[in-house]
N, C-alpha and C. Protein backbone atom coordinates (compact mmCIF):
# COMPACT_ATOMS: atom_id res chain seq x y z
N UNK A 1 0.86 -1.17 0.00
CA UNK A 1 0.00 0.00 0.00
C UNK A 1 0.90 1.22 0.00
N UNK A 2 0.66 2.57 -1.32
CA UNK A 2 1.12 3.38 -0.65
C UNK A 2 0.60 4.57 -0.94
N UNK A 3 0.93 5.54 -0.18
CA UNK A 3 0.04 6.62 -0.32
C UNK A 3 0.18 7.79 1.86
N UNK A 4 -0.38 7.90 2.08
CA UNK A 4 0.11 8.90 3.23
C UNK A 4 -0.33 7.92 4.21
N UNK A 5 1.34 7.80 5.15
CA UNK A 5 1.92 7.06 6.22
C UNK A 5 1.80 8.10 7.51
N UNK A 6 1.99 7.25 8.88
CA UNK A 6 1.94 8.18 9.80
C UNK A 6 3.74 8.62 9.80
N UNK A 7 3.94 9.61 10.58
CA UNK A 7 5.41 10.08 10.80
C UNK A 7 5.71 8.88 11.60
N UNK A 8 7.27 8.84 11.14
CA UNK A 8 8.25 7.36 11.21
C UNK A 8 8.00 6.34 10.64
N UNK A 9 6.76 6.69 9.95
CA UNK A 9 6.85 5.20 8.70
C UNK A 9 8.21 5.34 7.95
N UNK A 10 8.36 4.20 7.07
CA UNK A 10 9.42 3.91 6.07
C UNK A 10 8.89 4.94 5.45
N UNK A 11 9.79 5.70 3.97
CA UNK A 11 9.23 6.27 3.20
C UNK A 11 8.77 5.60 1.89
N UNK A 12 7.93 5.54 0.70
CA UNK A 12 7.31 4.51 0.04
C UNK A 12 8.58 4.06 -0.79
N UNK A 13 9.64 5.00 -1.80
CA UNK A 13 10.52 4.78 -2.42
C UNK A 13 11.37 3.40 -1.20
N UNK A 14 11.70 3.51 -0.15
CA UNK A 14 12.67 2.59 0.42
C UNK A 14 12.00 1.23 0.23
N UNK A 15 10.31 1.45 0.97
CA UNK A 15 9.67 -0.21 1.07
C UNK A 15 9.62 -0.65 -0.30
N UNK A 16 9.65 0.14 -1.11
CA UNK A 16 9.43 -0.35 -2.73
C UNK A 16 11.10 -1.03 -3.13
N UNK A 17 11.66 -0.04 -2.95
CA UNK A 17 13.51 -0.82 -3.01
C UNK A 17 13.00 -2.21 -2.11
N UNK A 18 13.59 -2.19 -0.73
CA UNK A 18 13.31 -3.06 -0.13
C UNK A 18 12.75 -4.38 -0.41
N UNK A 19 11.11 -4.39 -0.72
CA UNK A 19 10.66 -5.47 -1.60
C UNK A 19 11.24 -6.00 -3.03
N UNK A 20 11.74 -5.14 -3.58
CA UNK A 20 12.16 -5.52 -4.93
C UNK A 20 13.76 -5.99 -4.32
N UNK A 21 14.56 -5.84 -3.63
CA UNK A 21 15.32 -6.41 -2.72
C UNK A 21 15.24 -7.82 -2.31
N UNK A 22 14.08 -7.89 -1.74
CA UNK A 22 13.90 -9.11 -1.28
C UNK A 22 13.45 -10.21 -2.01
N UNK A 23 12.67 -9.05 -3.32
CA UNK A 23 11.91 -10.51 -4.20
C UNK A 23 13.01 -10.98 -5.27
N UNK A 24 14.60 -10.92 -5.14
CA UNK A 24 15.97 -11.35 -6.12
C UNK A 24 16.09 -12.60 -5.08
N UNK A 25 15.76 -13.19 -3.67
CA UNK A 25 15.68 -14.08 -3.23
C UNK A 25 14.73 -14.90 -3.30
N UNK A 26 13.42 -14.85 -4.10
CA UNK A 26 12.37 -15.62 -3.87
C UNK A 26 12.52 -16.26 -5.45
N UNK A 27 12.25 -17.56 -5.44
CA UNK A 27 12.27 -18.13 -7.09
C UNK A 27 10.74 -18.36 -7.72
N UNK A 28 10.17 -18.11 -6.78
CA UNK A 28 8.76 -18.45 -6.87
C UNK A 28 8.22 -17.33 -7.85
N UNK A 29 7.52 -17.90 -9.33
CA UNK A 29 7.39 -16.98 -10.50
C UNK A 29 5.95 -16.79 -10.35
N UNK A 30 5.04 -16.87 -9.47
CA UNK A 30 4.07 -16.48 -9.21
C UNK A 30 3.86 -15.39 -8.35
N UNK A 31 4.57 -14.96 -8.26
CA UNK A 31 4.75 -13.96 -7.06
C UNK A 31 4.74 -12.15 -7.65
N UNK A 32 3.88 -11.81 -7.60
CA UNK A 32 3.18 -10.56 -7.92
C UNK A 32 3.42 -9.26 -7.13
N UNK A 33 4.35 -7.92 -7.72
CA UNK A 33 4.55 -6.95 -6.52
C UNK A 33 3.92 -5.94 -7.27
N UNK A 34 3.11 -5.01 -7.00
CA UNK A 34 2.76 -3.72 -7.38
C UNK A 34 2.56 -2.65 -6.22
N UNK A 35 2.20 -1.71 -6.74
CA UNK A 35 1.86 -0.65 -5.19
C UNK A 35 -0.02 -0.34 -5.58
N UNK A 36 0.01 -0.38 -4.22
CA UNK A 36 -1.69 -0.45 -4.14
C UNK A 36 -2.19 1.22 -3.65
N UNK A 37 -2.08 2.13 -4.15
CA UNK A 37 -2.39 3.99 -4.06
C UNK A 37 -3.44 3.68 -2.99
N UNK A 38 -3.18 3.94 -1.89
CA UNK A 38 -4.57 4.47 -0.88
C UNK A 38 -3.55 5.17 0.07
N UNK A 39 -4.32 5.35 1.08
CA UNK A 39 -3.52 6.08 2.54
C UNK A 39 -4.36 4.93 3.51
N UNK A 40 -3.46 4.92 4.54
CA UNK A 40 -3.67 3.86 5.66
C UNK A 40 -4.90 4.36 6.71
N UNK A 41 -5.93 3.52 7.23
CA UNK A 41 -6.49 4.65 7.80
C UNK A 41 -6.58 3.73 9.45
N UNK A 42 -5.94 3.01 9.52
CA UNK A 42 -5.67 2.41 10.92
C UNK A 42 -6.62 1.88 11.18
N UNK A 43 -7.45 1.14 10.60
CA UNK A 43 -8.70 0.52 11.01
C UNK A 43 -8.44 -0.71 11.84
N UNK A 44 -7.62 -1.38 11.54
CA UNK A 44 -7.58 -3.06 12.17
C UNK A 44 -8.39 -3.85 11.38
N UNK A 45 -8.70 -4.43 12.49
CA UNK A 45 -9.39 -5.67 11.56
C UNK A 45 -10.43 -5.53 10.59
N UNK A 46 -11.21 -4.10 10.18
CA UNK A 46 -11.73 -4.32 9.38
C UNK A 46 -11.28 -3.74 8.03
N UNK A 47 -10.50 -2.76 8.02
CA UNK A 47 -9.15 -2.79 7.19
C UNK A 47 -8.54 -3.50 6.92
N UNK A 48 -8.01 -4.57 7.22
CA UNK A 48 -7.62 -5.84 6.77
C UNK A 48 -8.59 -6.75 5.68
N UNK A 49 -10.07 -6.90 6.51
CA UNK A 49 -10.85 -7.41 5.08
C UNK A 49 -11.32 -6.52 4.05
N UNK A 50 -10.99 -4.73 4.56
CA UNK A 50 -11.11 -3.92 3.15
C UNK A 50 -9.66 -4.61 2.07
N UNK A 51 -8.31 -4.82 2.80
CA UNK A 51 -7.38 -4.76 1.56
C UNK A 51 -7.51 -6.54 1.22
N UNK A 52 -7.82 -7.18 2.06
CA UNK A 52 -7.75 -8.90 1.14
C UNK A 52 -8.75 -8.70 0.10
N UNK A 53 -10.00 -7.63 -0.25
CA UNK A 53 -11.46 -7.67 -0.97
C UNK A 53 -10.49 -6.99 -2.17
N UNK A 54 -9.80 -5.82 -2.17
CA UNK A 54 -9.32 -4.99 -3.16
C UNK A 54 -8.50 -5.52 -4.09
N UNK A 55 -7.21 -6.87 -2.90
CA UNK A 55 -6.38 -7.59 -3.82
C UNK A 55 -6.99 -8.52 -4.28
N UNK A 56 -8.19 -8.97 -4.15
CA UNK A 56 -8.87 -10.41 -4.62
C UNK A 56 -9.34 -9.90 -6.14
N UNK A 57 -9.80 -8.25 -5.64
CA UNK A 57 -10.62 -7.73 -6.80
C UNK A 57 -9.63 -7.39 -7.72
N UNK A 58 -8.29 -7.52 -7.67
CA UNK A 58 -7.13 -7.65 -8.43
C UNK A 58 -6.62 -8.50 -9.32
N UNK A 59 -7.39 -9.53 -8.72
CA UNK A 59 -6.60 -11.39 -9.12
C UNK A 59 -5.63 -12.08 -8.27
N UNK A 60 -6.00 -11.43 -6.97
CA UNK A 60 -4.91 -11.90 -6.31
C UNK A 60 -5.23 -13.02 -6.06
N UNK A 61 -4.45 -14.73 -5.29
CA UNK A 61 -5.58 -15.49 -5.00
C UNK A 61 -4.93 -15.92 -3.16
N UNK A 62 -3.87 -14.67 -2.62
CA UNK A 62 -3.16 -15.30 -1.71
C UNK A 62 -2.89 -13.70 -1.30
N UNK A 63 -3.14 -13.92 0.65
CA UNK A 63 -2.90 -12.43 1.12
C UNK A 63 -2.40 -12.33 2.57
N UNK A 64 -0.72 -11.84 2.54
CA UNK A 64 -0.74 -11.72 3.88
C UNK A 64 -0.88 -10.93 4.88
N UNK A 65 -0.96 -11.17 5.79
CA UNK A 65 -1.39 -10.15 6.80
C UNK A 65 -0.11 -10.91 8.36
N UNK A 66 0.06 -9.68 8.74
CA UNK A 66 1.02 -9.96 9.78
C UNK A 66 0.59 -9.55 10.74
N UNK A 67 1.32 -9.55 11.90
CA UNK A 67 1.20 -9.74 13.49
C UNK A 67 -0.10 -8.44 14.01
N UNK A 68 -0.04 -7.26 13.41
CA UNK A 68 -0.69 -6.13 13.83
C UNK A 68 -1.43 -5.26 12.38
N UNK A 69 -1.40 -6.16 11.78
CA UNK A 69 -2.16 -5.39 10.33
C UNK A 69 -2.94 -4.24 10.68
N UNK A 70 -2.72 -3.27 9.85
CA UNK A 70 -3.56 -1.68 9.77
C UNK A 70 -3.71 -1.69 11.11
N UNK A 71 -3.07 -1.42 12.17
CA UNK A 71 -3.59 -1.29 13.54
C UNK A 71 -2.61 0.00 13.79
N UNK A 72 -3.12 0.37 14.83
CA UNK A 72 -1.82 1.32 15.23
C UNK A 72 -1.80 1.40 16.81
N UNK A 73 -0.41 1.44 17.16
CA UNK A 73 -0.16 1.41 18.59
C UNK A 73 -0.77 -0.07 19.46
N UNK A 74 -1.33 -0.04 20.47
CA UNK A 74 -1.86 -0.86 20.86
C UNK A 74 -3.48 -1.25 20.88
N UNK A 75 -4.11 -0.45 20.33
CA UNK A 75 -5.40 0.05 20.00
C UNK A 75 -5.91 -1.34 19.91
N UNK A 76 -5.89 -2.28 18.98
CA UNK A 76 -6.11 -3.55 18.67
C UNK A 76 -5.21 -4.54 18.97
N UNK A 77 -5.64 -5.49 20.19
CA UNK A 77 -5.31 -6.57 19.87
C UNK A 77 -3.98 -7.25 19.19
N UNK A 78 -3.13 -8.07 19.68
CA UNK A 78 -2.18 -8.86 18.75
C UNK A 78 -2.52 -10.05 17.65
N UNK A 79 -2.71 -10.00 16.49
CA UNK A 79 -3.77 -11.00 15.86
C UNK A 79 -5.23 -10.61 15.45
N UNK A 80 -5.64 -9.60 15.61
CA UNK A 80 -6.73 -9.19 15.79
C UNK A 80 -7.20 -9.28 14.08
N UNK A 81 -6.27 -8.56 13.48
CA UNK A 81 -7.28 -8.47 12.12
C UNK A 81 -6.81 -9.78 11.37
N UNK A 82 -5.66 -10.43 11.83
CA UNK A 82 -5.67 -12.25 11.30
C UNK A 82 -6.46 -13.04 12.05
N UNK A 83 -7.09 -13.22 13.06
CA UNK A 83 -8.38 -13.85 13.34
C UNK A 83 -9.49 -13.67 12.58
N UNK A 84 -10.07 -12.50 12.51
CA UNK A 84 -10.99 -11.70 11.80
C UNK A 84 -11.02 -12.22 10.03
N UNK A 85 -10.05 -12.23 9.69
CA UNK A 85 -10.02 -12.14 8.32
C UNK A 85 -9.83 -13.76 7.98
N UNK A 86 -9.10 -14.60 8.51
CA UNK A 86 -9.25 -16.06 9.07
C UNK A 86 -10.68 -16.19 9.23
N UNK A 87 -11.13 -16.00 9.61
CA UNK A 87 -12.96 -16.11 10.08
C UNK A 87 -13.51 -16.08 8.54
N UNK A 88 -13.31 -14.77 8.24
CA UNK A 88 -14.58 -14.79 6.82
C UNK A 88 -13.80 -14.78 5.47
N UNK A 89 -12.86 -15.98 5.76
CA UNK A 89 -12.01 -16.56 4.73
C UNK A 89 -12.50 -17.03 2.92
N UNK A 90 -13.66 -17.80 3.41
CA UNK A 90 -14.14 -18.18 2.54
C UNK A 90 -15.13 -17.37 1.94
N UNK A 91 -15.91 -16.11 3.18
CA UNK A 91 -16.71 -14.80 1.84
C UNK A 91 -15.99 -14.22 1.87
N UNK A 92 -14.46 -13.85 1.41
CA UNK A 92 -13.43 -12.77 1.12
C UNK A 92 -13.45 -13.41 -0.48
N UNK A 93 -13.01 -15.07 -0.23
CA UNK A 93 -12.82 -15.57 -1.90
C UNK A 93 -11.21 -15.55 -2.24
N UNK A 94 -10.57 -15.07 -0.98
CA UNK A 94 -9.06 -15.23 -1.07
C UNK A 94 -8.42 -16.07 0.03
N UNK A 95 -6.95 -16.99 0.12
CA UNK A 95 -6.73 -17.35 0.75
C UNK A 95 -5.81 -16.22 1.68
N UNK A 96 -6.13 -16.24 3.00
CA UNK A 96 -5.31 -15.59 4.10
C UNK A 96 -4.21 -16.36 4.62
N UNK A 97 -3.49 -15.98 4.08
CA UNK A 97 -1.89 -16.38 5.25
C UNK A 97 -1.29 -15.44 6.23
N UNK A 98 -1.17 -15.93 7.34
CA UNK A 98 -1.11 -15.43 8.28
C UNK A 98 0.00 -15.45 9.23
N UNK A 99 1.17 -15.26 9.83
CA UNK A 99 1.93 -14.99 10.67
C UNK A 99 2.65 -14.94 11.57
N UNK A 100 3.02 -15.40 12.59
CA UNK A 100 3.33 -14.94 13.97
C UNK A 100 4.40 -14.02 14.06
N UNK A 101 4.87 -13.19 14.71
CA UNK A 101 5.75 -11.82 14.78
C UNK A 101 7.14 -13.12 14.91
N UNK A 102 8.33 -12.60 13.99
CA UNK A 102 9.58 -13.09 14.26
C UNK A 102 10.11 -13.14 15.19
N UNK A 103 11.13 -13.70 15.27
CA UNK A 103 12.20 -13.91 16.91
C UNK A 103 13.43 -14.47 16.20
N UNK A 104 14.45 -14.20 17.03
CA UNK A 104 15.37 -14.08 16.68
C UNK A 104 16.19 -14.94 18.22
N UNK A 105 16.69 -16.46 17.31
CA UNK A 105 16.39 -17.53 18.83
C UNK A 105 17.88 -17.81 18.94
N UNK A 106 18.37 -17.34 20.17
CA UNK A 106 19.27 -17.10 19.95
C UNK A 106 20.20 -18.58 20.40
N UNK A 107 19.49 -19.75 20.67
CA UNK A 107 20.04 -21.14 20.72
C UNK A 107 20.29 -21.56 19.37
N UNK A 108 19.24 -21.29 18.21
CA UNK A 108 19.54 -21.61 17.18
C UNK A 108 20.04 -20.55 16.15
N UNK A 109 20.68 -19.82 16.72
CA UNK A 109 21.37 -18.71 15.68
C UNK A 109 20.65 -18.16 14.38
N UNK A 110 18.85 -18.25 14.31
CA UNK A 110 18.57 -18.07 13.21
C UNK A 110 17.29 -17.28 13.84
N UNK A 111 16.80 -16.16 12.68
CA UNK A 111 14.69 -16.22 12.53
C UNK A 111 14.37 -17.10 12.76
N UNK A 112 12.83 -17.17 13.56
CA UNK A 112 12.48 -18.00 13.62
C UNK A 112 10.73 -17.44 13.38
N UNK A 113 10.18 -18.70 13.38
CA UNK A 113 8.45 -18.33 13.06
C UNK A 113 7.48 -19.43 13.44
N UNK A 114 6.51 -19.21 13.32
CA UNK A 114 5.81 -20.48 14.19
C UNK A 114 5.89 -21.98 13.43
N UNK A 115 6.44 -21.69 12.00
CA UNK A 115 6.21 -23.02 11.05
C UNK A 115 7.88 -23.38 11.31
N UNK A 116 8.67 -22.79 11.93
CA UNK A 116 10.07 -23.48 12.01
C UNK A 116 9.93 -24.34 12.86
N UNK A 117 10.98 -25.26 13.23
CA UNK A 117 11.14 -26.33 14.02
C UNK A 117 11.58 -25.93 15.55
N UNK A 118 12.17 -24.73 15.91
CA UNK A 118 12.92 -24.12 16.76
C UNK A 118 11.33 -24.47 18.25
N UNK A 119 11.94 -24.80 19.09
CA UNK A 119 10.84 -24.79 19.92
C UNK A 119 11.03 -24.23 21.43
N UNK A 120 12.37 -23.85 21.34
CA UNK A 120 13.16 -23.03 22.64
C UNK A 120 11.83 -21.77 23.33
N UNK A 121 12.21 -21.55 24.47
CA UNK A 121 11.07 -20.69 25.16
C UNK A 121 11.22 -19.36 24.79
N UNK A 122 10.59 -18.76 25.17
CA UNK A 122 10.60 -16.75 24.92
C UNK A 122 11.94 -16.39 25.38
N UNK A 123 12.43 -16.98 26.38
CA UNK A 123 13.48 -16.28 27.43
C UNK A 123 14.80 -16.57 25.87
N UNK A 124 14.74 -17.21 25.21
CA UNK A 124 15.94 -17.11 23.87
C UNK A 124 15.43 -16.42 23.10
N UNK A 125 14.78 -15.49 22.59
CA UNK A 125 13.84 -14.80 21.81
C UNK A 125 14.35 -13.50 21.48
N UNK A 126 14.73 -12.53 20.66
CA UNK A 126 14.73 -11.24 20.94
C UNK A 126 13.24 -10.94 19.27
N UNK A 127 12.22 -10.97 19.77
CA UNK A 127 11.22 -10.53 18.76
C UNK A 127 11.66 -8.99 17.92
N UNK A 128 11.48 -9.16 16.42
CA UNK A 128 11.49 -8.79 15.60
C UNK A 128 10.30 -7.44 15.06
N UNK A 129 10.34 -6.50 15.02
CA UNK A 129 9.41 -5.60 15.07
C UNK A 129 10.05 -4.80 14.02
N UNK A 130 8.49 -4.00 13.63
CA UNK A 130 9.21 -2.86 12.51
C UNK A 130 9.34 -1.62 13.22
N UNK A 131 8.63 -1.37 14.56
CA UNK A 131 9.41 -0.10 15.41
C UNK A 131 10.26 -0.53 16.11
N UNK A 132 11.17 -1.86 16.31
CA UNK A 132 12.21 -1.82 17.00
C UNK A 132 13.23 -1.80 15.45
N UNK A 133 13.24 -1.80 14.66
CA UNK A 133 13.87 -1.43 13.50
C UNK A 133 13.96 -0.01 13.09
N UNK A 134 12.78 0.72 13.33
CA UNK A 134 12.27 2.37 13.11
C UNK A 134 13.80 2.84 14.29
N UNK A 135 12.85 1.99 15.22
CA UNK A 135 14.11 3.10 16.45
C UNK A 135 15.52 3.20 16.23
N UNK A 136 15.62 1.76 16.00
CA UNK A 136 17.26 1.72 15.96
C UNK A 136 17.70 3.16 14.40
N UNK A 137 16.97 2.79 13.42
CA UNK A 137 17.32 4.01 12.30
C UNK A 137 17.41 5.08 13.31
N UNK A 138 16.27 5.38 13.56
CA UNK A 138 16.14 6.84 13.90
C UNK A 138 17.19 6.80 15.06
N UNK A 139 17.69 5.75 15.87
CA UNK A 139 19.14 6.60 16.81
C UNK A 139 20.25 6.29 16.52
N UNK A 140 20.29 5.86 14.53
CA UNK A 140 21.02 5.85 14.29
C UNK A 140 22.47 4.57 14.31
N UNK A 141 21.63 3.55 14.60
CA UNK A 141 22.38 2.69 15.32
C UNK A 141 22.18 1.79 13.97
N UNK A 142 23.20 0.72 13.70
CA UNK A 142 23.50 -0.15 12.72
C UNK A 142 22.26 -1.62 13.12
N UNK A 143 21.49 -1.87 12.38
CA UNK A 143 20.61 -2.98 12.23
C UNK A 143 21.16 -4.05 12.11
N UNK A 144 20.77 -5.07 13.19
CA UNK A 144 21.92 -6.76 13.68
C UNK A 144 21.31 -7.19 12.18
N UNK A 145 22.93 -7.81 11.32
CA UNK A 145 22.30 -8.84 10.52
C UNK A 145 21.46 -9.60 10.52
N UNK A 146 21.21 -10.31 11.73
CA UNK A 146 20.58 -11.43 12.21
C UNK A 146 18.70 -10.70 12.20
N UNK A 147 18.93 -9.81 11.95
CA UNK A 147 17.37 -9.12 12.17
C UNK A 147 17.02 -8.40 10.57
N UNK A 148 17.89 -8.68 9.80
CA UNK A 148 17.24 -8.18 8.24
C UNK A 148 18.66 -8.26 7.47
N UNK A 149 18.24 -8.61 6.11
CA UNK A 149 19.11 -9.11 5.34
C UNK A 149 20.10 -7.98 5.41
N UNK A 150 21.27 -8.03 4.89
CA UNK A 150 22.44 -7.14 4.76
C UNK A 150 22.14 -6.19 3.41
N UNK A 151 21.70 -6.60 1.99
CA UNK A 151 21.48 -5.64 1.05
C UNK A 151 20.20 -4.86 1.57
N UNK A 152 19.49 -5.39 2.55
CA UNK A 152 18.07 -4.33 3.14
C UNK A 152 18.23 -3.42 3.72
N UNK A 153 19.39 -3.42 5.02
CA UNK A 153 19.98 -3.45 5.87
C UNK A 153 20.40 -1.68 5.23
N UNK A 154 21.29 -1.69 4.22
CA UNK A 154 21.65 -1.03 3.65
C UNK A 154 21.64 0.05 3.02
N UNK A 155 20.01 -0.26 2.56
CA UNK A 155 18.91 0.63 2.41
C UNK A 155 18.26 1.56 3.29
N UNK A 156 18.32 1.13 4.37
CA UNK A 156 17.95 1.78 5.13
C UNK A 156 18.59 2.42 6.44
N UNK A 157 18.05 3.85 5.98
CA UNK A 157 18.63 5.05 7.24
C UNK A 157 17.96 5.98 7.54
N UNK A 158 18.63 6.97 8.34
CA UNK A 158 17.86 7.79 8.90
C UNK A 158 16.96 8.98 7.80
N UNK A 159 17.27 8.76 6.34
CA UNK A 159 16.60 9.59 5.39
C UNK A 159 15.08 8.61 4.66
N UNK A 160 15.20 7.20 5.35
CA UNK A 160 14.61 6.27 5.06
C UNK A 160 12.87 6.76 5.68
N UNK A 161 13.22 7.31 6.76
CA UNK A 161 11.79 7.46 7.75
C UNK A 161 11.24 8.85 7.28
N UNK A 162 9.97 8.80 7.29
CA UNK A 162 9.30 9.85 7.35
C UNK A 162 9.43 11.40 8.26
């Protein structure tokens, strides 16, 4: 989506690098990137089944949604608009894939996610966030490999944020 972010979002040019960044690692030739023109309006969960309806009405046939979709702050719930949109899966007409927030485990030296094998407790964990990424830009501080690829990594700085 892009179009007007709150202050300290990414700016749209970086997430657009960024993705096109990330999609030189994916081999998968089904895999579809465009930018979707709206402005965010923080709805949660029902913002979430406004954008799975828009990309379906696209051709999309696959939509993800992560840990805090269109939410802002703590306002909603963790999961809130992937329950929701999980629920009325089948009158959306798209499939929802859905998430758990990253971690970064530090027994197994890797990301981790709920479909990995890693089964170590929270206490090895350092979770993965896009405002603990915001912050570190904004104070300027170098982003742990281990928390985003190195050509991403790269991309992004303090001219990156809004």
């Amino acid at each position: 989506m892009t179009g007007a972010l709150k202050k300290g979002d990414f700016k749209m040019n970086i997430l657009i690098k960024s993705y096109l960044l990330f999609l030189k690692h994916v081999k998968n030739k089904n895999i579809f990137f465009s930018q979707f023109v709206t402005y965010a309006r923080y709805a949660g969960p029902r913002e979430a089944l406004f954008h799975a309806l828009v990309r379906r009405n696209f051709g999309c046939t696959h939509f993800c949604l992560g840990r805090d979709h269109a939410g802002v702050g703590r306002y909603y719930k963790k999961y809130q608009s992937q329950k929701l949109s999980k629920k009325m899966e089948s009158r959306l007409g798209i499939k929802i894939i859905s998430f758990k927030e990253p971690a970064y485990c530090k027994e197994c030296s890797k990301v981790t996610g709920e479909d990995d094998n890693c089964r170590h407790s929270n206490k090895f964990k350092e979770f993965i966030s896009g405002t603990k990424i915001r912050n570190l830009i904004a104070k300027r501080r170098k982003i742990p490999e281990k928390y985003v690829r190195k050509e991403i990594s790269k991309n992004l700085n303090i001219k990156s944020l809004r």
